[in-house]
Protein backbone atom coordinates (compact mmCIF):
# COMPACT_ATOMS: atom_id res chain seq x y z
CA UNK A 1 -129.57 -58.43 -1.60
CA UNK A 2 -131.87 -61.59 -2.24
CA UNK A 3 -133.00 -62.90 0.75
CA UNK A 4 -132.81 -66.48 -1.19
CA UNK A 5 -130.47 -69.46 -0.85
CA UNK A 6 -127.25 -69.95 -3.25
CA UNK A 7 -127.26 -73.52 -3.88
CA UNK A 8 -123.86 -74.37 -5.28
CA UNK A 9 -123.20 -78.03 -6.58
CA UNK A 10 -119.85 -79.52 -6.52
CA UNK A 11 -120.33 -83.14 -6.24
CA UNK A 12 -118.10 -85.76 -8.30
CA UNK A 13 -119.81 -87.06 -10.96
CA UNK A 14 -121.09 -90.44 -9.15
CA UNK A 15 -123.07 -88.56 -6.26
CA UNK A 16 -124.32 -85.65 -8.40
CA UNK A 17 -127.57 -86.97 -9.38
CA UNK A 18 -128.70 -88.22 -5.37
CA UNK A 19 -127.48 -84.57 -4.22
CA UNK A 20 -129.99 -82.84 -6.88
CA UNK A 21 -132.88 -85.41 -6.22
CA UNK A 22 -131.69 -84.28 -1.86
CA UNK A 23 -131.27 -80.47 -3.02
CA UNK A 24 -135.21 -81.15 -5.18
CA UNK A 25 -136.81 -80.90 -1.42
CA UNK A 26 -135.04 -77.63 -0.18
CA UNK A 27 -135.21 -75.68 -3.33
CA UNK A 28 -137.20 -72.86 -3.21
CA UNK A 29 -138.27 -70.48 -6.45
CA UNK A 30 -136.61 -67.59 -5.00
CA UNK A 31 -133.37 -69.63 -4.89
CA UNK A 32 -130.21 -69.90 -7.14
CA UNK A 33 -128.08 -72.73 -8.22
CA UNK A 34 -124.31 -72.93 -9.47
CA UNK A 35 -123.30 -76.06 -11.34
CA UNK A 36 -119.64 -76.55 -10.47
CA UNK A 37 -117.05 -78.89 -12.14
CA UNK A 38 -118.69 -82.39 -13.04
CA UNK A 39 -122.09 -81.60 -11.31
CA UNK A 40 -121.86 -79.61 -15.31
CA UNK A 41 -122.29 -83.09 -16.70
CA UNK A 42 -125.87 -82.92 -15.20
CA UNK A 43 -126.81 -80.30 -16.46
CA UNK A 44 -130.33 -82.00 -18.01
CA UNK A 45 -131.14 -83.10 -14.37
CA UNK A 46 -135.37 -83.21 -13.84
CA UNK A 47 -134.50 -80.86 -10.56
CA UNK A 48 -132.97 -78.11 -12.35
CA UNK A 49 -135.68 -77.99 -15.39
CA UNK A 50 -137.73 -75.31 -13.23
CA UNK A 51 -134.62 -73.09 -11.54
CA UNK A 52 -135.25 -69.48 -12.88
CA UNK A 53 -131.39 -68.68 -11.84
CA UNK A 54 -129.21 -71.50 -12.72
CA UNK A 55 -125.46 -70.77 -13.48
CA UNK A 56 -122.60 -72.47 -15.04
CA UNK A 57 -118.93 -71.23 -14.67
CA UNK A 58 -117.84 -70.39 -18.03
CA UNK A 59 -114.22 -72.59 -17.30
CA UNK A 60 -116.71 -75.57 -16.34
CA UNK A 61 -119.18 -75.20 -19.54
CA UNK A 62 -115.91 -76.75 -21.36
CA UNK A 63 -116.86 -79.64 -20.18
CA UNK A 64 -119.74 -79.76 -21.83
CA UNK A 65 -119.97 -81.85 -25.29
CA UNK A 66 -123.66 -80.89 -26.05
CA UNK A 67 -124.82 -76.68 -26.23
CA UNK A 68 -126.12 -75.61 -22.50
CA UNK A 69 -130.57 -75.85 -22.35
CA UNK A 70 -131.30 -72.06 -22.33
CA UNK A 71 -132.17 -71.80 -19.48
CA UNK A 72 -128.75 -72.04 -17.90
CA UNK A 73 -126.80 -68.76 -18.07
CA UNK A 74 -123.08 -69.12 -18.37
CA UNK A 75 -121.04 -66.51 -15.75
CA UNK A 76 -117.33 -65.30 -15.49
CA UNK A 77 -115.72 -65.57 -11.91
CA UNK A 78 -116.41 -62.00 -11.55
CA UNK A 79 -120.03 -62.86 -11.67
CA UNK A 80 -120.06 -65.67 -9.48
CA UNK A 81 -118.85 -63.35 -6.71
CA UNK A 82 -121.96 -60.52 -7.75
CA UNK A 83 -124.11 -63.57 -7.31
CA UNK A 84 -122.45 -64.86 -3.91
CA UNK A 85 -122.55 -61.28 -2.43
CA UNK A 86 -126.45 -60.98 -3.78
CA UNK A 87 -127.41 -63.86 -1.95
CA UNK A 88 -127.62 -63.83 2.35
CA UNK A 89 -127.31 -67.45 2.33
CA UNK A 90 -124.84 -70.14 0.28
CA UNK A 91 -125.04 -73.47 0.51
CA UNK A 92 -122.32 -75.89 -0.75
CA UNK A 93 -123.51 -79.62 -1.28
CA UNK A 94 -120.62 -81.77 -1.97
């Protein structure tokens, strides 16, 4: 189990980009973050450019008109869960 945070970003579209720059000051490199629904749509955010685990939903990568940066790993639901249970903390920001 990974004594790190789960970050995991579900913010409308509008208030995305203030809760990465908010979620920039707690982020630490141990940590993990999951881009849910349109929080997808910021994908090329400066914040995430240095998260070693960052995580779409493979339903929310539909979104997406442009190919994911490779460093963002598309996951099933079933993976999303072996990251939740990995992690002793999880953190929603809305």
């Amino acid at each position: 189990m990974l004594t790190a945070t789960l970050y995991l970003i579900q913010s409308d579209y509008s208030s995305v980009s203030t809760k990465l720059v908010q979620l920039q000051s707690l982020l630490q490199s141990s940590d993990s973050v999951v881009l849910m629904g349109d929080a997808v749509l910021h994908a090329q955010h400066d914040t995430l450019q240095h998260v070693k685990r960052l995580y779409v939903l493979d339903t929310d990568a539909a979104l997406l008109i442009q190919q994911l940066p490779t460093h963002i790993q598309v996951i099933s639901y079933a993976q999303f869960a072996d990251i939740c249970l990995a992690h002793t903390h999880c953190m929603s920001i809305k």
